[in-house]
N, C-alpha and C. Protein backbone atom coordinates (compact mmCIF):
# COMPACT_ATOMS: atom_id res chain seq x y z
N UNK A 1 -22.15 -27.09 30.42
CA UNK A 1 -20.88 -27.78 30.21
C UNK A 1 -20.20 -27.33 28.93
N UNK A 2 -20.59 -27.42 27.84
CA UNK A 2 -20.63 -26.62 26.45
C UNK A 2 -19.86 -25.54 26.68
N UNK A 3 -20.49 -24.23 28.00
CA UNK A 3 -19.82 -23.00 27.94
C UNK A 3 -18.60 -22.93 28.17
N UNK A 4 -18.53 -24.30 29.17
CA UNK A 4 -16.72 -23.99 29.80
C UNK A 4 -15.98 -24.42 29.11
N UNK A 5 -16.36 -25.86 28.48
CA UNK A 5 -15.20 -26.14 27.55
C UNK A 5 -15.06 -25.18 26.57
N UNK A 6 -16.15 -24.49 25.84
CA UNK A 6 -16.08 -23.63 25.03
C UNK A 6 -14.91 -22.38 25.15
N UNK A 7 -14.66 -22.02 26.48
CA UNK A 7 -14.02 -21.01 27.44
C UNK A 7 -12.92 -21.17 27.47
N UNK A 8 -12.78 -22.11 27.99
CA UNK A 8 -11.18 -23.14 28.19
C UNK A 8 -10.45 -23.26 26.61
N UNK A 9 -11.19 -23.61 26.01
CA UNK A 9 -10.74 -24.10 24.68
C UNK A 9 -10.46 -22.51 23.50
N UNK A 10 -11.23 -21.39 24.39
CA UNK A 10 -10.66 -20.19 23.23
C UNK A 10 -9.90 -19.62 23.81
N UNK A 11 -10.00 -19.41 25.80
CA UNK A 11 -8.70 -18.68 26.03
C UNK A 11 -7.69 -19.71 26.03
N UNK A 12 -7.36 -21.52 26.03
CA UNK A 12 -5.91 -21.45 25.89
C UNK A 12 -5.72 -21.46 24.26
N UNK A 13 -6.43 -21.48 23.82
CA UNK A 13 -6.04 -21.56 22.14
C UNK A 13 -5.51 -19.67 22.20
N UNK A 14 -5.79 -18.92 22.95
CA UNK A 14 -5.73 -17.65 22.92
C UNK A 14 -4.56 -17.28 23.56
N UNK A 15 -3.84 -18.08 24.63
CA UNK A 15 -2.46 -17.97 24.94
C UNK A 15 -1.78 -18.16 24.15
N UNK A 16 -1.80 -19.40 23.60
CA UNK A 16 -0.79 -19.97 22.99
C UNK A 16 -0.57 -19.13 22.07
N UNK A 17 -1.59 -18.84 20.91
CA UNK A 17 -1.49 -17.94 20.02
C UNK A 17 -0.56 -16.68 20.07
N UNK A 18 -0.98 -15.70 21.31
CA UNK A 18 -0.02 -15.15 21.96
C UNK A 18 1.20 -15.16 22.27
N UNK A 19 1.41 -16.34 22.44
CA UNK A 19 3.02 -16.75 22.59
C UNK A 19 4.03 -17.19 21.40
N UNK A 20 2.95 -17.46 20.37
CA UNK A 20 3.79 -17.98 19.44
C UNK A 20 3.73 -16.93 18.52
N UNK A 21 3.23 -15.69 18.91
CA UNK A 21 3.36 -14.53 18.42
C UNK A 21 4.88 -13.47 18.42
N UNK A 22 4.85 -13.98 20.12
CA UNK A 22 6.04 -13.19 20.48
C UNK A 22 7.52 -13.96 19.85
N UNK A 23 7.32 -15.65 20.21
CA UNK A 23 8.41 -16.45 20.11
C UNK A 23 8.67 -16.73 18.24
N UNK A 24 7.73 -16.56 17.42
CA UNK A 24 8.46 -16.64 16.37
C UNK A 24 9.03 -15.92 15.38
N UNK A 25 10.24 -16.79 15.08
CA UNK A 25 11.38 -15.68 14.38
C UNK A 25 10.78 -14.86 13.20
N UNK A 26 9.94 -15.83 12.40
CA UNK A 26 9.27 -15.04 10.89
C UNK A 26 8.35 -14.17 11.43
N UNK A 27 8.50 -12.69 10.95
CA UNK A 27 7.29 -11.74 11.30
C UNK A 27 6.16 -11.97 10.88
N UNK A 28 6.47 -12.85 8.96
CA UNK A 28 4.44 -13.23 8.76
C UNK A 28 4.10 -14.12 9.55
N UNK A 29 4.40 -15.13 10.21
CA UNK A 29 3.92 -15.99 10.56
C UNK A 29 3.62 -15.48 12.40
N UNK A 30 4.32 -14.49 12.94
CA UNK A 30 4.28 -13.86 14.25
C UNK A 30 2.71 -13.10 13.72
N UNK A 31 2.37 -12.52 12.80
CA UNK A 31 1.56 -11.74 12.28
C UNK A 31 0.45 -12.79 12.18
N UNK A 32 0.15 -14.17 11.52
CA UNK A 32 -0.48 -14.63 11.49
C UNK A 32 -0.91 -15.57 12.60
N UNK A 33 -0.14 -15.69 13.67
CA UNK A 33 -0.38 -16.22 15.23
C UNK A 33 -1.44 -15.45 15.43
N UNK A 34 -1.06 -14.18 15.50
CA UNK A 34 -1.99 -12.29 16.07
C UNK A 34 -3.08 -12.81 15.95
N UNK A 35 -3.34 -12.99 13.83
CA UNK A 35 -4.57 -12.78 13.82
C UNK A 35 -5.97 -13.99 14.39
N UNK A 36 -4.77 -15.42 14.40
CA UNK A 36 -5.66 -16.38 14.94
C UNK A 36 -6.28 -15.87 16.71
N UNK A 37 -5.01 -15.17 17.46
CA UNK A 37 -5.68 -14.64 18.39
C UNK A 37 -6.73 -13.99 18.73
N UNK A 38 -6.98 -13.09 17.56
CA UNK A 38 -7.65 -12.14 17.73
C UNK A 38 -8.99 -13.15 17.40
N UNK A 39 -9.40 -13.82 16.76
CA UNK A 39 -10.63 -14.92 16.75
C UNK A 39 -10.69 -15.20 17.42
N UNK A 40 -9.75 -16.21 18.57
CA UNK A 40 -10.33 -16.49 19.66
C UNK A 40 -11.00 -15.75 20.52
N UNK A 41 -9.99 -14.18 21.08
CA UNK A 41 -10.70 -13.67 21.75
C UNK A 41 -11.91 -13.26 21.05
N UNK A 42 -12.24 -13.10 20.13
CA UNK A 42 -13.35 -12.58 19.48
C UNK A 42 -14.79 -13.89 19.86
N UNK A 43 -14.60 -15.11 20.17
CA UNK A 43 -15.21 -15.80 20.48
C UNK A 43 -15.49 -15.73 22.13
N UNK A 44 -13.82 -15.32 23.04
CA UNK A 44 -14.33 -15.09 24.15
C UNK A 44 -15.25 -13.92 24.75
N UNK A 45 -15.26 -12.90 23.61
CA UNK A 45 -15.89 -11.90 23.78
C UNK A 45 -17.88 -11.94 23.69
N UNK A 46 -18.37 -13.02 22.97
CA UNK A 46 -19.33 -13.61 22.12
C UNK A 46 -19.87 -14.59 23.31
N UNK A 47 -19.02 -15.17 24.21
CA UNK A 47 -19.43 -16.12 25.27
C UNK A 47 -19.87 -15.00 26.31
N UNK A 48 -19.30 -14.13 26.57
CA UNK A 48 -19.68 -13.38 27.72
C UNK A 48 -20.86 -12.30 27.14
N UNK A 49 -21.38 -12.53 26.10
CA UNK A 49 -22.26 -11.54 25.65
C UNK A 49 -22.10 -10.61 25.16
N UNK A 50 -20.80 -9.86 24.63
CA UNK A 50 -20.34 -8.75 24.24
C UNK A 50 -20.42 -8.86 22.42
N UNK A 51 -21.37 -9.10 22.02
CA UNK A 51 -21.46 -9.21 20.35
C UNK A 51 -20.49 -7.79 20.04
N UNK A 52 -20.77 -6.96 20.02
CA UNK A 52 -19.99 -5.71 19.83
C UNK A 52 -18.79 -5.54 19.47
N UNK A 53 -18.15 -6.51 20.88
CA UNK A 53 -16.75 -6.01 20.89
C UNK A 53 -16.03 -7.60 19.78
N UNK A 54 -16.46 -8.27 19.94
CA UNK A 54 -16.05 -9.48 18.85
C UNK A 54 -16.39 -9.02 17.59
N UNK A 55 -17.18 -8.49 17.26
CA UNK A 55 -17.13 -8.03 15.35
C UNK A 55 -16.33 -6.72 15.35
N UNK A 56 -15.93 -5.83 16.15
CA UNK A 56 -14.65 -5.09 16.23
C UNK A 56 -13.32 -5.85 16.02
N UNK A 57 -13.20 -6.91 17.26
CA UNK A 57 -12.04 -7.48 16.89
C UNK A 57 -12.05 -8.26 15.20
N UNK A 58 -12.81 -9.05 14.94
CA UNK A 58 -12.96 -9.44 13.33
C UNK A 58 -12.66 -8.61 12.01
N UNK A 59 -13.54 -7.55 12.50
CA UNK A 59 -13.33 -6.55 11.17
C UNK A 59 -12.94 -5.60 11.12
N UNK A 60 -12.50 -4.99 12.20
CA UNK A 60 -11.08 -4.06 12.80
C UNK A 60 -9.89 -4.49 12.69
N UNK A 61 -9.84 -5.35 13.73
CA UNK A 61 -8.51 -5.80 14.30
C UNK A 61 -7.53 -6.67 13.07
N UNK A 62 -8.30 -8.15 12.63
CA UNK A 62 -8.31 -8.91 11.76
C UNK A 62 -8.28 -8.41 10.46
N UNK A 63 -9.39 -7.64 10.22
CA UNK A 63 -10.00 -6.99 8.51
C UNK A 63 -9.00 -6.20 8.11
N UNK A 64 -8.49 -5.17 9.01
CA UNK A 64 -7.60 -4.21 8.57
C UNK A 64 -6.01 -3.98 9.20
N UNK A 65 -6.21 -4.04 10.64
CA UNK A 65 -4.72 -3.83 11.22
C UNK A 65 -4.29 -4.86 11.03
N UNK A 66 -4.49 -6.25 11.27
CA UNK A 66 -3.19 -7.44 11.27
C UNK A 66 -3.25 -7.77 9.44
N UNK A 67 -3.83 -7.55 9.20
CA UNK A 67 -3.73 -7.25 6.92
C UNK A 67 -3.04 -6.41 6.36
N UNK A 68 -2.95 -5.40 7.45
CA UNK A 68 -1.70 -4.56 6.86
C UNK A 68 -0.99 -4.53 8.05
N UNK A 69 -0.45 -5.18 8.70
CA UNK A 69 0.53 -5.41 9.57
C UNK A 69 1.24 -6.61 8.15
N UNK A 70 0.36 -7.25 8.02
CA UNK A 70 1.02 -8.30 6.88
C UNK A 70 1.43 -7.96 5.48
N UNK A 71 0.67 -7.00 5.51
CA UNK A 71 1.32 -6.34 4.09
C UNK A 71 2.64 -5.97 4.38
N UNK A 72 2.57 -4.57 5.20
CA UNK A 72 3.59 -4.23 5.34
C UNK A 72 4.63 -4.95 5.77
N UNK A 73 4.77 -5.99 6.50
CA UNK A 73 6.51 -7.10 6.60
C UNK A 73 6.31 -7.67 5.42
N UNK A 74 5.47 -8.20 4.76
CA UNK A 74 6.07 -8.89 3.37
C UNK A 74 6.36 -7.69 2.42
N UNK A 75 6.34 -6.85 1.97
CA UNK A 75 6.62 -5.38 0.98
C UNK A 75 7.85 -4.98 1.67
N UNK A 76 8.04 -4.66 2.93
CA UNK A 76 9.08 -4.00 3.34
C UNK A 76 10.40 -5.37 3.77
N UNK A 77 11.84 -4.85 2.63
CA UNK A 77 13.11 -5.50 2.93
C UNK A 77 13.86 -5.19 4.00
N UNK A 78 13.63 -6.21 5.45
CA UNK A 78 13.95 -5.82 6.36
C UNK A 78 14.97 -7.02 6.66
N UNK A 79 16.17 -6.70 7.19
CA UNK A 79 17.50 -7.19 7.31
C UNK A 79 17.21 -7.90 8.72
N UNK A 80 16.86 -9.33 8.79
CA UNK A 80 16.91 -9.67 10.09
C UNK A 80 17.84 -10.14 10.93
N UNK A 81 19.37 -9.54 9.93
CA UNK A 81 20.43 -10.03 10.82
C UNK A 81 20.74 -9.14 11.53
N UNK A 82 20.22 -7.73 10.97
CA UNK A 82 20.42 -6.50 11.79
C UNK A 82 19.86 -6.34 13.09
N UNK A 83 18.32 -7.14 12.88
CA UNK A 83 17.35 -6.82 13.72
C UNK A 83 17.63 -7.83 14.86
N UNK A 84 18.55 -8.98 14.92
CA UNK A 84 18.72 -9.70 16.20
C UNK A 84 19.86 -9.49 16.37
N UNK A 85 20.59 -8.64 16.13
CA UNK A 85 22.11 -8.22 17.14
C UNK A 85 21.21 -7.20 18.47
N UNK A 86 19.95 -6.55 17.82
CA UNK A 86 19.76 -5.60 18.96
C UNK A 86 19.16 -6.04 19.48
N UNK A 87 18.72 -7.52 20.07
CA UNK A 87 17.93 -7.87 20.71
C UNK A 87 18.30 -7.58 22.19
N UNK A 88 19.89 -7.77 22.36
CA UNK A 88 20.06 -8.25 24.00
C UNK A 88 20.34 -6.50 24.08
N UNK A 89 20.29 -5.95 23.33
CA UNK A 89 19.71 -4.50 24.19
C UNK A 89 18.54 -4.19 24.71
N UNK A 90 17.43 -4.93 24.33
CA UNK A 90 16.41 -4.58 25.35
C UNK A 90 15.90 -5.59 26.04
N UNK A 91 17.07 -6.29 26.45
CA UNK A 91 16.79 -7.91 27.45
C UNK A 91 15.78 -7.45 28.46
N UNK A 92 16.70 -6.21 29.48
CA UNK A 92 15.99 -5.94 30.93
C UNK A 92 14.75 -5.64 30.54
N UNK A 93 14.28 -4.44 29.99
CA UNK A 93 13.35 -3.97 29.81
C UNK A 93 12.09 -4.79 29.39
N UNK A 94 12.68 -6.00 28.52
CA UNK A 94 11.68 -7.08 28.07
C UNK A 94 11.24 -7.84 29.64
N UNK A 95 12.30 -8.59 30.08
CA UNK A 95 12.55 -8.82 31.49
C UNK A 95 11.22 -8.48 32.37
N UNK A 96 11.48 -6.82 32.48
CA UNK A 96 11.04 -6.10 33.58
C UNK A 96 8.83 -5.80 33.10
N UNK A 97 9.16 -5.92 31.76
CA UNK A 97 7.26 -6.28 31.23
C UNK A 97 7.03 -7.45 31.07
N UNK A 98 7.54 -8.63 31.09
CA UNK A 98 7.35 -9.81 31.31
C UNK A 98 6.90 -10.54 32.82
N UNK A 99 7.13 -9.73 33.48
CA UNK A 99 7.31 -10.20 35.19
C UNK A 99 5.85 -8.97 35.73
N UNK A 100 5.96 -8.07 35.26
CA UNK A 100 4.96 -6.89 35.05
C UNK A 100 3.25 -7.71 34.28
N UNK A 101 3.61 -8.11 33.32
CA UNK A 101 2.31 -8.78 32.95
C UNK A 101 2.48 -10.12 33.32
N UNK A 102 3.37 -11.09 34.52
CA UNK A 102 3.13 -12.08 35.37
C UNK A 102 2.19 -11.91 36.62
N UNK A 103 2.90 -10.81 37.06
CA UNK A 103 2.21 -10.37 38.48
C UNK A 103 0.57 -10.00 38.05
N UNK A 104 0.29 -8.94 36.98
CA UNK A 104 -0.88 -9.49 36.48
C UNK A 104 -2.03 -10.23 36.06
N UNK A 105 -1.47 -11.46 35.38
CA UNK A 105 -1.96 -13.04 35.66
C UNK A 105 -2.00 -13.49 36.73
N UNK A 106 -0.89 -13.68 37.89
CA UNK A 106 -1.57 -13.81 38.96
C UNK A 106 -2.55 -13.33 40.04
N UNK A 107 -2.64 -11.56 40.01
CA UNK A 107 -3.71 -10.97 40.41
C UNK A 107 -5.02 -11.35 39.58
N UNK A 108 -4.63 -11.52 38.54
CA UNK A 108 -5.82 -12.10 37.91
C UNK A 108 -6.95 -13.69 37.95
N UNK A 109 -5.62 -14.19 38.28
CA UNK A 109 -6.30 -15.94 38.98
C UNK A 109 -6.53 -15.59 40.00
N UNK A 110 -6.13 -14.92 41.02
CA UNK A 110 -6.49 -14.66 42.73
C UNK A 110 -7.50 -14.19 42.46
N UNK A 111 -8.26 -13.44 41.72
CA UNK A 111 -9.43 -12.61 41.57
C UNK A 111 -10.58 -13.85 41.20
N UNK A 112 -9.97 -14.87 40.41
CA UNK A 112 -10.99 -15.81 39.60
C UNK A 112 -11.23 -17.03 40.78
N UNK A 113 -10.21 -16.76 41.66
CA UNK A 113 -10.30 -18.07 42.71
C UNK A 113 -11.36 -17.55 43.64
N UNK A 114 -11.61 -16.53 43.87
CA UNK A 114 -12.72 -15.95 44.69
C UNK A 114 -14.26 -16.11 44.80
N UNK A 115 -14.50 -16.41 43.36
CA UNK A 115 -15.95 -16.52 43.23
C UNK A 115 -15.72 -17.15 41.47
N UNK A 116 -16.86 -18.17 41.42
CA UNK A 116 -16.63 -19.03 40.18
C UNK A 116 -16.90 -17.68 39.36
N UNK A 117 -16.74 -18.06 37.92
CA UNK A 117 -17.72 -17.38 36.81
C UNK A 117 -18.46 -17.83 36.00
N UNK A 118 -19.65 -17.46 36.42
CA UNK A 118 -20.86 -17.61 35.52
C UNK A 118 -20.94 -17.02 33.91
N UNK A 119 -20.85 -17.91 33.58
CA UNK A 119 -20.08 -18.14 31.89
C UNK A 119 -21.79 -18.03 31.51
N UNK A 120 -22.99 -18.28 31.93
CA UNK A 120 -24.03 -18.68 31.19
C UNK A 120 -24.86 -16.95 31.65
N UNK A 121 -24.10 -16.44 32.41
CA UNK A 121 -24.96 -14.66 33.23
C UNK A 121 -24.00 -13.87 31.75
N UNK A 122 -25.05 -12.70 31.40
CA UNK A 122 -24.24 -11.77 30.72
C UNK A 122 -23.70 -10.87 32.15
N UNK A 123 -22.42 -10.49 31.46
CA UNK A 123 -21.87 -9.53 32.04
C UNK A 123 -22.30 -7.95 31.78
N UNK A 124 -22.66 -7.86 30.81
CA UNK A 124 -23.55 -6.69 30.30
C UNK A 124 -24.59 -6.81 30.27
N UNK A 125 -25.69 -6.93 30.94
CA UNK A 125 -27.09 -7.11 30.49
C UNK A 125 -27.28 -5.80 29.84
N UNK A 126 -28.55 -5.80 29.00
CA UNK A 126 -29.35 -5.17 28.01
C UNK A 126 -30.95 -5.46 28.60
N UNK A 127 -31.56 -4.10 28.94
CA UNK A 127 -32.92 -4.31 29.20
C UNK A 127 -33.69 -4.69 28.17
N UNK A 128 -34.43 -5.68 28.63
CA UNK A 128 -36.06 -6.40 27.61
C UNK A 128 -35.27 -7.14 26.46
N UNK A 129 -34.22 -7.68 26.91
CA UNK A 129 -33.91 -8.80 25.97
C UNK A 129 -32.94 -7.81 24.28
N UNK A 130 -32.57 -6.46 24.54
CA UNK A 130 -32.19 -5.78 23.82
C UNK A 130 -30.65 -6.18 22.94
N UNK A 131 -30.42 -6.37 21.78
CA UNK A 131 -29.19 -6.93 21.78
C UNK A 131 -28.09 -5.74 22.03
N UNK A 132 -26.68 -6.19 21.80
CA UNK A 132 -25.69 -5.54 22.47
C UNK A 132 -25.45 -4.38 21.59
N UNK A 133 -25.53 -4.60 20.29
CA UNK A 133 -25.18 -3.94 19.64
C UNK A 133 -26.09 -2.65 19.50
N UNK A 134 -27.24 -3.03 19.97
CA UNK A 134 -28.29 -1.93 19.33
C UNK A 134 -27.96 -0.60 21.20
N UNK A 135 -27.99 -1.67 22.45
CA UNK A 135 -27.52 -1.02 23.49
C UNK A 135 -26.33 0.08 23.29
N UNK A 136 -25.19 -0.55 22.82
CA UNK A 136 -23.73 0.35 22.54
C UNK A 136 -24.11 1.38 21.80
N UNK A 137 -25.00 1.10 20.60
CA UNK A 137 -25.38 2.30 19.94
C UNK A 137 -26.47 3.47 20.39
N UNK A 138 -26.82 2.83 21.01
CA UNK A 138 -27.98 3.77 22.09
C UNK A 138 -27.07 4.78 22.86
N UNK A 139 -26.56 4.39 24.05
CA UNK A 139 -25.67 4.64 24.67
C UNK A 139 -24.57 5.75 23.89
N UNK A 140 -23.58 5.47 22.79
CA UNK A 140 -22.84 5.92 22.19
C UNK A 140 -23.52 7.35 21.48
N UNK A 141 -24.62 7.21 21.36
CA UNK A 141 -25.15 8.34 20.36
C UNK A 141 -26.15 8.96 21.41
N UNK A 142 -26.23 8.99 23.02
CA UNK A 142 -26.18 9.94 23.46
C UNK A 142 -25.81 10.55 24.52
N UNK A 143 -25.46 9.34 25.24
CA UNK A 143 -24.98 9.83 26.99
C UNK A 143 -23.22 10.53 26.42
N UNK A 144 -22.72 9.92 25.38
CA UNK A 144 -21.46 9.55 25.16
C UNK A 144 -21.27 10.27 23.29
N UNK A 145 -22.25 11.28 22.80
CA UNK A 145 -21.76 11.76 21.80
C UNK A 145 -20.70 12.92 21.54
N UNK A 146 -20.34 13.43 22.15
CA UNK A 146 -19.42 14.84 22.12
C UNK A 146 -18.05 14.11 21.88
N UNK A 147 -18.03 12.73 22.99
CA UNK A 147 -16.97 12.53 23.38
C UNK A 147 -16.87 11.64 21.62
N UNK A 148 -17.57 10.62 21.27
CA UNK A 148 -17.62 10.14 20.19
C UNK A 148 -16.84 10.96 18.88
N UNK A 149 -17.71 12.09 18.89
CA UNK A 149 -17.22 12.88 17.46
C UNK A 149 -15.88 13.34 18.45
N UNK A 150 -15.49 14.13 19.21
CA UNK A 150 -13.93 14.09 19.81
C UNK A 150 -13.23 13.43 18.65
N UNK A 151 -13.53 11.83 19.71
CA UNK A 151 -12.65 10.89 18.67
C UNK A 151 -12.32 10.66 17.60
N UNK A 152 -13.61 10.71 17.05
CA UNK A 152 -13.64 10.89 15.19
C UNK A 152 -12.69 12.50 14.42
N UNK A 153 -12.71 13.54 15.22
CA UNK A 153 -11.84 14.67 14.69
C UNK A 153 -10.39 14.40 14.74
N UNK A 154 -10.21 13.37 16.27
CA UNK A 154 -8.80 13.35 16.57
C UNK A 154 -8.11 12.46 14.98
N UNK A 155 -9.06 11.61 14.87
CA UNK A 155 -8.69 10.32 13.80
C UNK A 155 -8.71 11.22 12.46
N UNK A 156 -9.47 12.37 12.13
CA UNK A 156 -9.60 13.38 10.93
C UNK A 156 -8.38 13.78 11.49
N UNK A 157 -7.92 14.38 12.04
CA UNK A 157 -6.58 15.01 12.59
C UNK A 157 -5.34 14.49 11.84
N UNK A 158 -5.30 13.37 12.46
CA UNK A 158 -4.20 12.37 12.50
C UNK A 158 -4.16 11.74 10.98
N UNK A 159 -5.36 11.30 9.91
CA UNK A 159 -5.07 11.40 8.82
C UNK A 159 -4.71 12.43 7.86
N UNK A 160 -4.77 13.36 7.98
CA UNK A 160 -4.74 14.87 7.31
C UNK A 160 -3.20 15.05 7.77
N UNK A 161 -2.73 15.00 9.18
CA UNK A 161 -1.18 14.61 8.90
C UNK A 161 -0.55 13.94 8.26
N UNK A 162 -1.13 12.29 8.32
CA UNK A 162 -0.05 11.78 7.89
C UNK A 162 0.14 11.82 6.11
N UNK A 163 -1.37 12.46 5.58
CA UNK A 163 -1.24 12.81 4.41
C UNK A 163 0.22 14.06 3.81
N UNK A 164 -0.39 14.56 5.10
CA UNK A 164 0.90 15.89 4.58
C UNK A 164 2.23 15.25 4.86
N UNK A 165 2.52 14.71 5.66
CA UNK A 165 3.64 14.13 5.83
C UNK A 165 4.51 13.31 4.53
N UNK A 166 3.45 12.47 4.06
CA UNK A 166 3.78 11.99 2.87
C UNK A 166 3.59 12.69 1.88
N UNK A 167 3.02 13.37 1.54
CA UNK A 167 2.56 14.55 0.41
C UNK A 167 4.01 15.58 0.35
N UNK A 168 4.86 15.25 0.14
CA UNK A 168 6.29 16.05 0.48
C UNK A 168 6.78 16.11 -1.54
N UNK A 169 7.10 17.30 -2.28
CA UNK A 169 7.64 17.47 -3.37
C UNK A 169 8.61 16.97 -3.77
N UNK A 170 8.87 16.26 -4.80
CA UNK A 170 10.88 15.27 -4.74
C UNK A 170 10.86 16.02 -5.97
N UNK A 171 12.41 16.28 -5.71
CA UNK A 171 13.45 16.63 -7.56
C UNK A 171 13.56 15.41 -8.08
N UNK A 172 13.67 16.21 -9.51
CA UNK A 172 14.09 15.57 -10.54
C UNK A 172 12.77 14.32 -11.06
N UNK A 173 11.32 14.30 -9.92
CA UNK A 173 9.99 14.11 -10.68
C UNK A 173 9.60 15.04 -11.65
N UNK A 174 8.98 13.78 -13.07
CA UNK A 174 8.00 14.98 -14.14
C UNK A 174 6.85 14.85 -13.54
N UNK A 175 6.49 16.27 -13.00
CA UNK A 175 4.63 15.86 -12.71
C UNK A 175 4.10 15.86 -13.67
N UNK A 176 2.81 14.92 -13.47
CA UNK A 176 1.79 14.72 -14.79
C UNK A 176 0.68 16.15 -14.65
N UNK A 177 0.57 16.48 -16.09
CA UNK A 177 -0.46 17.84 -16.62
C UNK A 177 -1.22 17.23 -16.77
N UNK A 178 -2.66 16.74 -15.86
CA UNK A 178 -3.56 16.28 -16.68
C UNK A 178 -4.44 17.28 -17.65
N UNK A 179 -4.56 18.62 -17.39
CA UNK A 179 -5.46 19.62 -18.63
C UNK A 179 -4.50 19.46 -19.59
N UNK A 180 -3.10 19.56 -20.01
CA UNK A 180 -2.17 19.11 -21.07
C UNK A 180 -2.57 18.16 -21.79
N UNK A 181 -3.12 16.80 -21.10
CA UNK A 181 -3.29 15.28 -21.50
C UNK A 181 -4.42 15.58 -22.21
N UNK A 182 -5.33 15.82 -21.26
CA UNK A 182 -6.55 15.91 -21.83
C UNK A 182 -6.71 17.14 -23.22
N UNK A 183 -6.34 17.82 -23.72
CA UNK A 183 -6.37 18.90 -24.58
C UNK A 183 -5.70 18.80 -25.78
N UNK A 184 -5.13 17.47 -25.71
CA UNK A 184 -3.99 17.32 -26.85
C UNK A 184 -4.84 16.00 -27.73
N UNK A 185 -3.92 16.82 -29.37
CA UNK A 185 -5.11 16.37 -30.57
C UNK A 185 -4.65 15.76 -31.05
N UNK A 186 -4.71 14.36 -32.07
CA UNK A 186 -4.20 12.79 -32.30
C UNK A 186 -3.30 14.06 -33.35
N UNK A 187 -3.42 14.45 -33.85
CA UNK A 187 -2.18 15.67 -35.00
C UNK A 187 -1.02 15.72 -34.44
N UNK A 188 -1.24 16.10 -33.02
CA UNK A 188 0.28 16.39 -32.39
C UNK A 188 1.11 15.67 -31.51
N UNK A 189 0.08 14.30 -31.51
CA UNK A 189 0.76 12.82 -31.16
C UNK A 189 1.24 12.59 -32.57
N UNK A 190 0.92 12.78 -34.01
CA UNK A 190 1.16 11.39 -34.30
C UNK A 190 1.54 12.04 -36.14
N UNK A 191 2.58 11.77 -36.66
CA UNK A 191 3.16 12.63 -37.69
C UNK A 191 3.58 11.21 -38.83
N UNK A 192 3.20 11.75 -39.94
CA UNK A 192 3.00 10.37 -40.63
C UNK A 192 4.16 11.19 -41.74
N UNK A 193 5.54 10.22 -42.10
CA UNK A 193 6.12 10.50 -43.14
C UNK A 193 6.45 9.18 -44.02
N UNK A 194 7.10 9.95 -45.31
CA UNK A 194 7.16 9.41 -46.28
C UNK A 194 8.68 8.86 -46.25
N UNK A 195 8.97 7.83 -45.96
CA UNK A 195 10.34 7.48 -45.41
C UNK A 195 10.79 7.08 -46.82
N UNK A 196 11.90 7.31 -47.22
CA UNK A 196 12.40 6.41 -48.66
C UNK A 196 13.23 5.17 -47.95
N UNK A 197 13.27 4.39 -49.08
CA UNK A 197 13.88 3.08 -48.94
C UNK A 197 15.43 3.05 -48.71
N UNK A 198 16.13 2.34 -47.61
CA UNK A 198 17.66 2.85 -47.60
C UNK A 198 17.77 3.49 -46.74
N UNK A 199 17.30 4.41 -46.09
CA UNK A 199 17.38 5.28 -45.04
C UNK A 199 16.60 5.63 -43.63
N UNK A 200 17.49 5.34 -42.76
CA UNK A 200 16.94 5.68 -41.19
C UNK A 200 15.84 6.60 -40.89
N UNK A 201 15.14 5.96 -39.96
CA UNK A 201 14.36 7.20 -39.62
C UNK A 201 14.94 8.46 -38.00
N UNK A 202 14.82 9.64 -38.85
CA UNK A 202 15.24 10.96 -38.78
C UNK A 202 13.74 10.89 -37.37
N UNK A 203 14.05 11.30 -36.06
CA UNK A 203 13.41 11.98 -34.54
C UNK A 203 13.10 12.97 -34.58
């Protein structure tokens, strides 16, 4: 009994979240809907046995992308009077993925009306009582390694761009010499005169 209410109680806490993601006007607070979502599902993930994929969502999803999803709208001055004139330009299109991920939900209850779900069966079993995590890593490091490091080059890839991307030369910067900095002797910082009384000091 425990499991279902447990179930019930993270996926609708997990809609709603969702919704009040999309529907509210402030981006931190659309940002901070996200991340309550992402806990829940991280709990629905934890009910069905998937330890794995719930400390991904926590310290992935949560730890880093919706933290700097939040950084970035509070740092960046973004004009939100600009940003809702263009809304009813992408009415249809919103429209047409809204009705798109309806028909979804309902293929999705037709699927759940078919046969209950056993909330208390893992969906992943693990032989001899093995936990999930130690399985994924089994699995990952060897049926599934080529493809693994793949991934990891594509992600080396993709940072090494966006480094260069930003790594771009601007005029009218002084770059800093650090062998200059470092090599220079308190003598040629620092010049001690004999100022007389009455008179300015001479640069």
């Amino acid at each position: 009994m425990i499991q279902v209410f447990a179930f019930y109680l993270f996926a609708g806490i997990t809609l709603l979240s969702g919704a009040m993601t999309i529907a509210s006007r402030n981006p931190v607070h659309s940002v901070l809907w996200l991340i309550f979502a992402f806990f829940n599902a991280a709990g629905l993930m934890v009910l069905v046995g998937a330890e794995f994929i719930a400390m991904l969502l926590v310290i992935v999803y949560v730890g880093a992308v919706s933290v700097l999803f939040l950084f970035v709208v509070m740092m960046l001055d973004i004009d939100f009077v600009h940003l809702r004139r263009g809304v009813y330009a992408y009415l249809w299109p919103g429209l047409a993925l809204a009705a798109a991920l309806a028909i979804e939900i309902f293929i999705a209850v037709g699927a759940w009306q078919t046969g209950p779900i056993a909330l208390g069966r893992r969906i992943a079993p693990t032989p001899q009582g093995k936990p999930n995590i130690e399985a994924v890593g089994e699995l990952l490091y060897s049926r599934y390694l080529y493809i693994f490091e793949a991934a990891g080059l594509v992600l080396l890839v993709a940072m090494i761009g966006a480094i260069v991307l930003t790594h771009r030369k601007r005029q009218g910067v002084k770059p800093q010499n650090i062998a200059r900095q470092i090599a220079r002797r308190p003598e040629e910082a620092v010049r001690n005169v004999n100022q007389p009384v009455g008179q300015g000091v001479e640069l």
